[in-house]
N, C-alpha and C. Protein backbone atom coordinates (compact mmCIF):
# COMPACT_ATOMS: atom_id res chain seq x y z
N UNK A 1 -174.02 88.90 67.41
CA UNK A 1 -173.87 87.87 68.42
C UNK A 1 -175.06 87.93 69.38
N UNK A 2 -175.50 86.98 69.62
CA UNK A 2 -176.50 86.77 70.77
C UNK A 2 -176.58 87.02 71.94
N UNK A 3 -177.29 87.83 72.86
CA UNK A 3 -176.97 87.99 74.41
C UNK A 3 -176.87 86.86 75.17
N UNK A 4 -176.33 86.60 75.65
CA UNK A 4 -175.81 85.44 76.62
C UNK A 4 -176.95 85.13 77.91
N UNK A 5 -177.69 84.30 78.11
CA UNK A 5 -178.77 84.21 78.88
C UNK A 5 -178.10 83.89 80.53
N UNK A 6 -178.62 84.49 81.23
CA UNK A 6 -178.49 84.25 82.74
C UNK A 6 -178.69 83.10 83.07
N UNK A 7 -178.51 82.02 83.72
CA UNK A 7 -178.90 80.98 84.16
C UNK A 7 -178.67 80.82 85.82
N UNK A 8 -177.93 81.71 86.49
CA UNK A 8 -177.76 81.38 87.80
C UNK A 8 -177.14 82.12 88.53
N UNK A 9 -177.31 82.44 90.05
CA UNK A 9 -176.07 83.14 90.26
C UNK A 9 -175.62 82.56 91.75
N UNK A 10 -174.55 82.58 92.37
CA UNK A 10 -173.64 82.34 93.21
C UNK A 10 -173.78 82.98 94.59
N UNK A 11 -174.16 82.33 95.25
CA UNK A 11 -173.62 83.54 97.02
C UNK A 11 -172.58 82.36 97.57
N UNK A 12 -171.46 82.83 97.95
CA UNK A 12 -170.81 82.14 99.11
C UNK A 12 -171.12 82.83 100.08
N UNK A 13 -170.88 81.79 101.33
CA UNK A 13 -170.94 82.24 103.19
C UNK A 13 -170.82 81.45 103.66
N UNK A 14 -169.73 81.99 104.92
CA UNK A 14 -169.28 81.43 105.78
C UNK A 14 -170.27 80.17 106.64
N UNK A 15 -171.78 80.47 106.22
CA UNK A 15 -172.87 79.79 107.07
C UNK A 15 -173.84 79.36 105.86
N UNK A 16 -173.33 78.67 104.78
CA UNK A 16 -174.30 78.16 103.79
C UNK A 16 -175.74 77.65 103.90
N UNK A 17 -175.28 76.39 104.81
CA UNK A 17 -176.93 76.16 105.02
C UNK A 17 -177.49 76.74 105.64
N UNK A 18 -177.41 77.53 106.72
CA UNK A 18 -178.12 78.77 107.45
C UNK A 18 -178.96 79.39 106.36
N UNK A 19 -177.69 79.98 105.37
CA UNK A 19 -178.39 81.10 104.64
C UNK A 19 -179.15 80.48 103.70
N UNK A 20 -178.61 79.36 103.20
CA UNK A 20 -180.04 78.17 102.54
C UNK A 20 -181.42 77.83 102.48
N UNK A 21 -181.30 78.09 104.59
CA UNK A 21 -182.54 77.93 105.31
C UNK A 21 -183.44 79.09 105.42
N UNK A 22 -182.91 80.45 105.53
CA UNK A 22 -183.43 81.44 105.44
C UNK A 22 -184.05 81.94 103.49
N UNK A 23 -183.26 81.82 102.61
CA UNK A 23 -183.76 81.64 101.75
C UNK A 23 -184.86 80.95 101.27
N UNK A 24 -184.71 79.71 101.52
CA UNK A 24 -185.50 78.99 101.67
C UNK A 24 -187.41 79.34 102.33
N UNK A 25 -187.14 79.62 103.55
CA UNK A 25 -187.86 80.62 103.87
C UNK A 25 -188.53 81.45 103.66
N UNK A 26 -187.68 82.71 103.35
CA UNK A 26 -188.19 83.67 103.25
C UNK A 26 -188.81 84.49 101.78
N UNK A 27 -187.89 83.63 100.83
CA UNK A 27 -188.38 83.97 99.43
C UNK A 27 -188.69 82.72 98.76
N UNK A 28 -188.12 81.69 98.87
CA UNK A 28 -188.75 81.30 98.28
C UNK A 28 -189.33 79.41 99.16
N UNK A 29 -190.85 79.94 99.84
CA UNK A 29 -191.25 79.18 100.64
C UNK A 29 -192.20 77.72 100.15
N UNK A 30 -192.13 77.78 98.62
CA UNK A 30 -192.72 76.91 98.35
C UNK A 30 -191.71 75.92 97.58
N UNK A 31 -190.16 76.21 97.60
CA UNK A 31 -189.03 75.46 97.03
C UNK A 31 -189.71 73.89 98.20
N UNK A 32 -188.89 73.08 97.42
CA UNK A 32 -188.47 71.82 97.95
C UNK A 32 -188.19 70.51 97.58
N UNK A 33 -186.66 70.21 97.91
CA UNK A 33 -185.76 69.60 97.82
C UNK A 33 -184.47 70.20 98.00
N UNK A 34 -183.39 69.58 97.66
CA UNK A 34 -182.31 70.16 97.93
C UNK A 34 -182.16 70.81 96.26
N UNK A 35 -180.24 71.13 96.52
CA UNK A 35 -179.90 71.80 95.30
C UNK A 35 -180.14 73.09 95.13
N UNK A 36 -180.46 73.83 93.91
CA UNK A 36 -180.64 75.34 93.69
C UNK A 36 -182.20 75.76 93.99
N UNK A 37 -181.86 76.61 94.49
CA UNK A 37 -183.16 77.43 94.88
C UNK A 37 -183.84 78.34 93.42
N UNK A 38 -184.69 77.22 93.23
CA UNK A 38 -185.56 78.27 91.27
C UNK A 38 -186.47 78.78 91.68
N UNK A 39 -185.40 80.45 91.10
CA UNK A 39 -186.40 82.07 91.19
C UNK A 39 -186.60 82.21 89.94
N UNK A 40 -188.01 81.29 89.74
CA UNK A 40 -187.89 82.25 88.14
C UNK A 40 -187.34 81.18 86.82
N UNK A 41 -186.46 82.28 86.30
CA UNK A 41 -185.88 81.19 85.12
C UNK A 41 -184.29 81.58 86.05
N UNK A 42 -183.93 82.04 87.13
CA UNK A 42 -182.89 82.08 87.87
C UNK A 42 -182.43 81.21 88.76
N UNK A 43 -181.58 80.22 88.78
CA UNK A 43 -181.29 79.57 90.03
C UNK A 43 -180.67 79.98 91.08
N UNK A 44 -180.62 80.04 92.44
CA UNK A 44 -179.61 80.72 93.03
C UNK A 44 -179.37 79.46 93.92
N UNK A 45 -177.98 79.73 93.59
CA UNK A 45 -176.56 78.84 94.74
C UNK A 45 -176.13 79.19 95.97
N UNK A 46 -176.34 78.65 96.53
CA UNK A 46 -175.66 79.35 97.82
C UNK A 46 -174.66 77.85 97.69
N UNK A 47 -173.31 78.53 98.39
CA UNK A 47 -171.84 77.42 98.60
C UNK A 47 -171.29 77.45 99.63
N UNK A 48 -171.00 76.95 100.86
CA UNK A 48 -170.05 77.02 101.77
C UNK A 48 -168.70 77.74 101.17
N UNK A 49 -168.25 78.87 101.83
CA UNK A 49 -166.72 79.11 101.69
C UNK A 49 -165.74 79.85 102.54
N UNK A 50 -164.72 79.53 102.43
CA UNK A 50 -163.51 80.01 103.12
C UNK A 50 -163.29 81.19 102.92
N UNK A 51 -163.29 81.63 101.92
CA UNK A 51 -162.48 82.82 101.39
C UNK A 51 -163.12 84.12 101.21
N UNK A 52 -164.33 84.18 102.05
CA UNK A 52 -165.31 85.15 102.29
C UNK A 52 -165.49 85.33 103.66
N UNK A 53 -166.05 87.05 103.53
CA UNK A 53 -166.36 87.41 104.94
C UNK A 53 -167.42 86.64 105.20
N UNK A 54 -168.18 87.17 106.67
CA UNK A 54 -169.12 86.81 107.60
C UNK A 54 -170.07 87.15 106.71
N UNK A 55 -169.67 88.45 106.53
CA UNK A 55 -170.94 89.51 106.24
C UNK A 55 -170.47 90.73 105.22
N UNK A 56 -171.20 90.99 104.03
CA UNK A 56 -170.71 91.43 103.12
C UNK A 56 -170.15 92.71 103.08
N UNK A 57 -169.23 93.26 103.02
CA UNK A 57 -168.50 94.69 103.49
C UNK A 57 -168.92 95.46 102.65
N UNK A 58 -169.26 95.05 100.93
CA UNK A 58 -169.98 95.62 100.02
C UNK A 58 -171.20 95.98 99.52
N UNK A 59 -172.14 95.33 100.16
CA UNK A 59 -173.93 94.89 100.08
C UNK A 59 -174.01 95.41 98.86
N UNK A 60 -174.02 97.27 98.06
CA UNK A 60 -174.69 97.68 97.59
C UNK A 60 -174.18 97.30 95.82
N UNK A 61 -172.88 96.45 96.02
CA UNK A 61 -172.04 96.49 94.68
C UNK A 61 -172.87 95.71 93.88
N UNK A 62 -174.02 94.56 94.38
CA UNK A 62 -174.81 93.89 93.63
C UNK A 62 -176.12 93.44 94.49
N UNK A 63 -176.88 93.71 93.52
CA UNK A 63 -178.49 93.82 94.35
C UNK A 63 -178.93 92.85 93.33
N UNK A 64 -179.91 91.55 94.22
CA UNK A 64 -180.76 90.63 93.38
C UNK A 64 -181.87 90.81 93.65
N UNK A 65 -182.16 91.67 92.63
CA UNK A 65 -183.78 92.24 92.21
C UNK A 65 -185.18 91.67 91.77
N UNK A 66 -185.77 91.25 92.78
CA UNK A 66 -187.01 90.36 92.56
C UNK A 66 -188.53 91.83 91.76
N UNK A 67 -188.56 91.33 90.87
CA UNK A 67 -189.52 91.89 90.17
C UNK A 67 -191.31 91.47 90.12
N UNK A 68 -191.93 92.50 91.02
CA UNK A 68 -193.28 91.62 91.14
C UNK A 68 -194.62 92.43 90.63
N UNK A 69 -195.84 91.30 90.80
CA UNK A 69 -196.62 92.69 89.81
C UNK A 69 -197.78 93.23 91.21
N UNK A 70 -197.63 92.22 92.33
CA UNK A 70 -198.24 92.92 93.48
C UNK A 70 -197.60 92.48 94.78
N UNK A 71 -196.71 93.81 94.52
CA UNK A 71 -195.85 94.38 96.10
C UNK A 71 -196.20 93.93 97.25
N UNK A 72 -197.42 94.56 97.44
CA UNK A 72 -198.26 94.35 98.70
C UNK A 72 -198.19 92.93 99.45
N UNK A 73 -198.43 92.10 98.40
CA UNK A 73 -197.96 90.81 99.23
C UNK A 73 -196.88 90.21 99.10
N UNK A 74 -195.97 91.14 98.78
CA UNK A 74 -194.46 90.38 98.78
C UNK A 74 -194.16 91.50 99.88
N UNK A 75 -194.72 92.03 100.24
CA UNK A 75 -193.89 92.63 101.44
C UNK A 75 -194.34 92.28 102.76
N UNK A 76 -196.08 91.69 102.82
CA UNK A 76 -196.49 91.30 103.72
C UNK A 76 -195.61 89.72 104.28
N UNK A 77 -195.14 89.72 102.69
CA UNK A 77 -194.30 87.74 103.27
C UNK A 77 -193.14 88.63 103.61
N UNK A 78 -192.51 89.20 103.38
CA UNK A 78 -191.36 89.44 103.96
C UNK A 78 -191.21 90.15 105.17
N UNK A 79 -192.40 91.26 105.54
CA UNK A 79 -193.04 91.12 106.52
C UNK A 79 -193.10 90.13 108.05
N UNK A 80 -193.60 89.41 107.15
CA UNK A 80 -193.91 88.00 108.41
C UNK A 80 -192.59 87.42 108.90
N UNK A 81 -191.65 87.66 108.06
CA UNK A 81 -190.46 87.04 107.89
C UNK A 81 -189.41 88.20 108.69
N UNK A 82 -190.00 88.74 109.03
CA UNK A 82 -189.26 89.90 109.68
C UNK A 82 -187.65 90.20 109.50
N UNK A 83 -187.79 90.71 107.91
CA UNK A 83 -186.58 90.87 107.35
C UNK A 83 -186.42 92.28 107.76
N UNK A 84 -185.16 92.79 107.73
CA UNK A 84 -184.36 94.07 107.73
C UNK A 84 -184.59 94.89 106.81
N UNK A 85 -185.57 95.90 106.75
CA UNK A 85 -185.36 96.93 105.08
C UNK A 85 -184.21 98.04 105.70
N UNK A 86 -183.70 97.95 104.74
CA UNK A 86 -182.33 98.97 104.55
C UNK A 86 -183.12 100.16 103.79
N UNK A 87 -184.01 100.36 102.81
CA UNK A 87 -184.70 101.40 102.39
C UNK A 87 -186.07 100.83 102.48
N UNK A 88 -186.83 101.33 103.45
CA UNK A 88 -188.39 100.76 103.29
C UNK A 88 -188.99 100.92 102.32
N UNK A 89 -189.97 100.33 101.97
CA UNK A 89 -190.91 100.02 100.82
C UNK A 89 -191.18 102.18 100.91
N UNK A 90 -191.11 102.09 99.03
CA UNK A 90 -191.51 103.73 99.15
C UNK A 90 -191.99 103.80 97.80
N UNK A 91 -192.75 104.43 97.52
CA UNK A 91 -192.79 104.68 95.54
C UNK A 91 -191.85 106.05 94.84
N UNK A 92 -191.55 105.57 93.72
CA UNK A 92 -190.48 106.24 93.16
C UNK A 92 -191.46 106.55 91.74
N UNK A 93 -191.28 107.33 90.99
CA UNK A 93 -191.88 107.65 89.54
C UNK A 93 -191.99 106.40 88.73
N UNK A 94 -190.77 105.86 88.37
CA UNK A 94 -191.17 104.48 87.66
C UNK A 94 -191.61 103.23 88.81
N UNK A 95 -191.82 103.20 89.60
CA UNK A 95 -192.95 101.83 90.65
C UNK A 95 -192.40 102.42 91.95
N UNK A 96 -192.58 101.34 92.68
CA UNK A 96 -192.33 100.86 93.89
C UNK A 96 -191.29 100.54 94.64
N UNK A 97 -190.61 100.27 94.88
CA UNK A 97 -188.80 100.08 95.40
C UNK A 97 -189.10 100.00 97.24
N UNK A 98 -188.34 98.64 97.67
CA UNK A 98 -187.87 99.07 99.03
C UNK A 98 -186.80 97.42 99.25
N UNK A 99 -185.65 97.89 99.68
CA UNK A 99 -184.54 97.06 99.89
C UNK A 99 -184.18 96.37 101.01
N UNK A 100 -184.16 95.24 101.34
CA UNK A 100 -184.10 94.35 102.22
C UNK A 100 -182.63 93.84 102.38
N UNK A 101 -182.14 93.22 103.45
CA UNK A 101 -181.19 92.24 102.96
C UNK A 101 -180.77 90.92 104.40
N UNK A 102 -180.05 90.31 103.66
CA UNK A 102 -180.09 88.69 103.52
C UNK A 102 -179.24 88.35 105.29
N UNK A 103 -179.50 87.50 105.80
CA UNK A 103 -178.99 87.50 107.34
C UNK A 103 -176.92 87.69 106.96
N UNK A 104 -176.11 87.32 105.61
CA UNK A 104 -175.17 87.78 105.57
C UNK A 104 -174.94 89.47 104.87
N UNK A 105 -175.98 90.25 104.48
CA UNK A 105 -175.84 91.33 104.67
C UNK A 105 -175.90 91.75 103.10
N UNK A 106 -176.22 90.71 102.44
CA UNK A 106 -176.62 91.15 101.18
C UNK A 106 -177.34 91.82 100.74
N UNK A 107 -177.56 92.67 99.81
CA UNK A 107 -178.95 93.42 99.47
C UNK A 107 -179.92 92.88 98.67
N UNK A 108 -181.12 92.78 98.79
CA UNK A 108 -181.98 92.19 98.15
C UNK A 108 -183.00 93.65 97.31
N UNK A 109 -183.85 93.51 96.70
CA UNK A 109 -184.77 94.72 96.22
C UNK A 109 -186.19 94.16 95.90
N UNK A 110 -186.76 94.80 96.20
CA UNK A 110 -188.51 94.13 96.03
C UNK A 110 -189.07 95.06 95.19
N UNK A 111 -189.18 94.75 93.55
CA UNK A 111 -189.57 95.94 92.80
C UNK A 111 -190.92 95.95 91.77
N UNK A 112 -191.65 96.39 92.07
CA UNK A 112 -192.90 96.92 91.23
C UNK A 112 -192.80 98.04 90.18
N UNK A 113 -192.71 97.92 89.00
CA UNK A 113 -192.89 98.73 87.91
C UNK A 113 -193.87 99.07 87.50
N UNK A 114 -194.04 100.28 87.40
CA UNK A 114 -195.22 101.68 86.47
C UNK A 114 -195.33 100.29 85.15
N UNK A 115 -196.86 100.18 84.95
CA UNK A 115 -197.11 100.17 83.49
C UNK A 115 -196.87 98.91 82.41
C-alpha cells in the first residue's frame, strides 16, 4: 500500500485571524490572499474555534518543523519578528535546531540538517 501524502494541517484558536496575521507575517511573508497559508507542498489552516483553549496546555505533543538549508536567515526573519525561542538556536550532531512558538503557544522548530 502506498504512504498516504500530507496535504495540510489544522490549528484551531480562540483568535484565528490574529494568529492568521502573525503567520502570515512571520513565516510566511510573501503569502497573499486569503485561504491556506502554502508552506511548501503543506498548507496550513488556521479555523476559528470554540472548543479550544487560549493557549496550548500541550505545545510539545506536536511540533511543525520547518526544514531549511540556511538557518542563518531564517532566524534573522524570525529574529526581526521577535518571536519567543523556547530552545534557542543551538547545533546538535545531526544540524542545527532551535524552537520557537506561535502567539497561541504552539511549538514551531527551525531545522538545518548535517549533509
Amino acid at each position: 500500500m502506498p504512504t498516504m501524502p500530507a496535504g495540510s494541517i489544522l490549528l484551531g484558536s480562540t483568535r484565528a485571524a490574529d494568529l492568521t496575521d502573525w503567520y502570515r507575517r512571520v513565516i510566511a511573508p510573501d503569502h497573499a490572499g486569503d485561504g491556506p497559508i502554502v508552506l511548501g507542498e503543506l498548507w496550513l489552516i488556521i479555523e476559528q474555534r470554540e472548543d479550544v483553549s487560549e493557549v496550548n496546555p500541550e505545545p510539545g505533543r506536536s511540533i511543525l518543523n520547518f526544514h531549511v538549508d540556511d538557518f542563518d536567515h531564517y532566524q534573522a526573519q524570525l529574529d526581526s519578528a521577535e518571536v519567543t525561542w523556547i530552545a534557542p538556536p543551538e547545533d546538535r550532531p545531526s544540524g542545527r535546531f532551535g524552537t520557537f512558538s506561535d502567539p497561541d503557544g504552539n511549538y514551531l522548530q527551525l531545522i538545518q540538517l548535517h549533509g
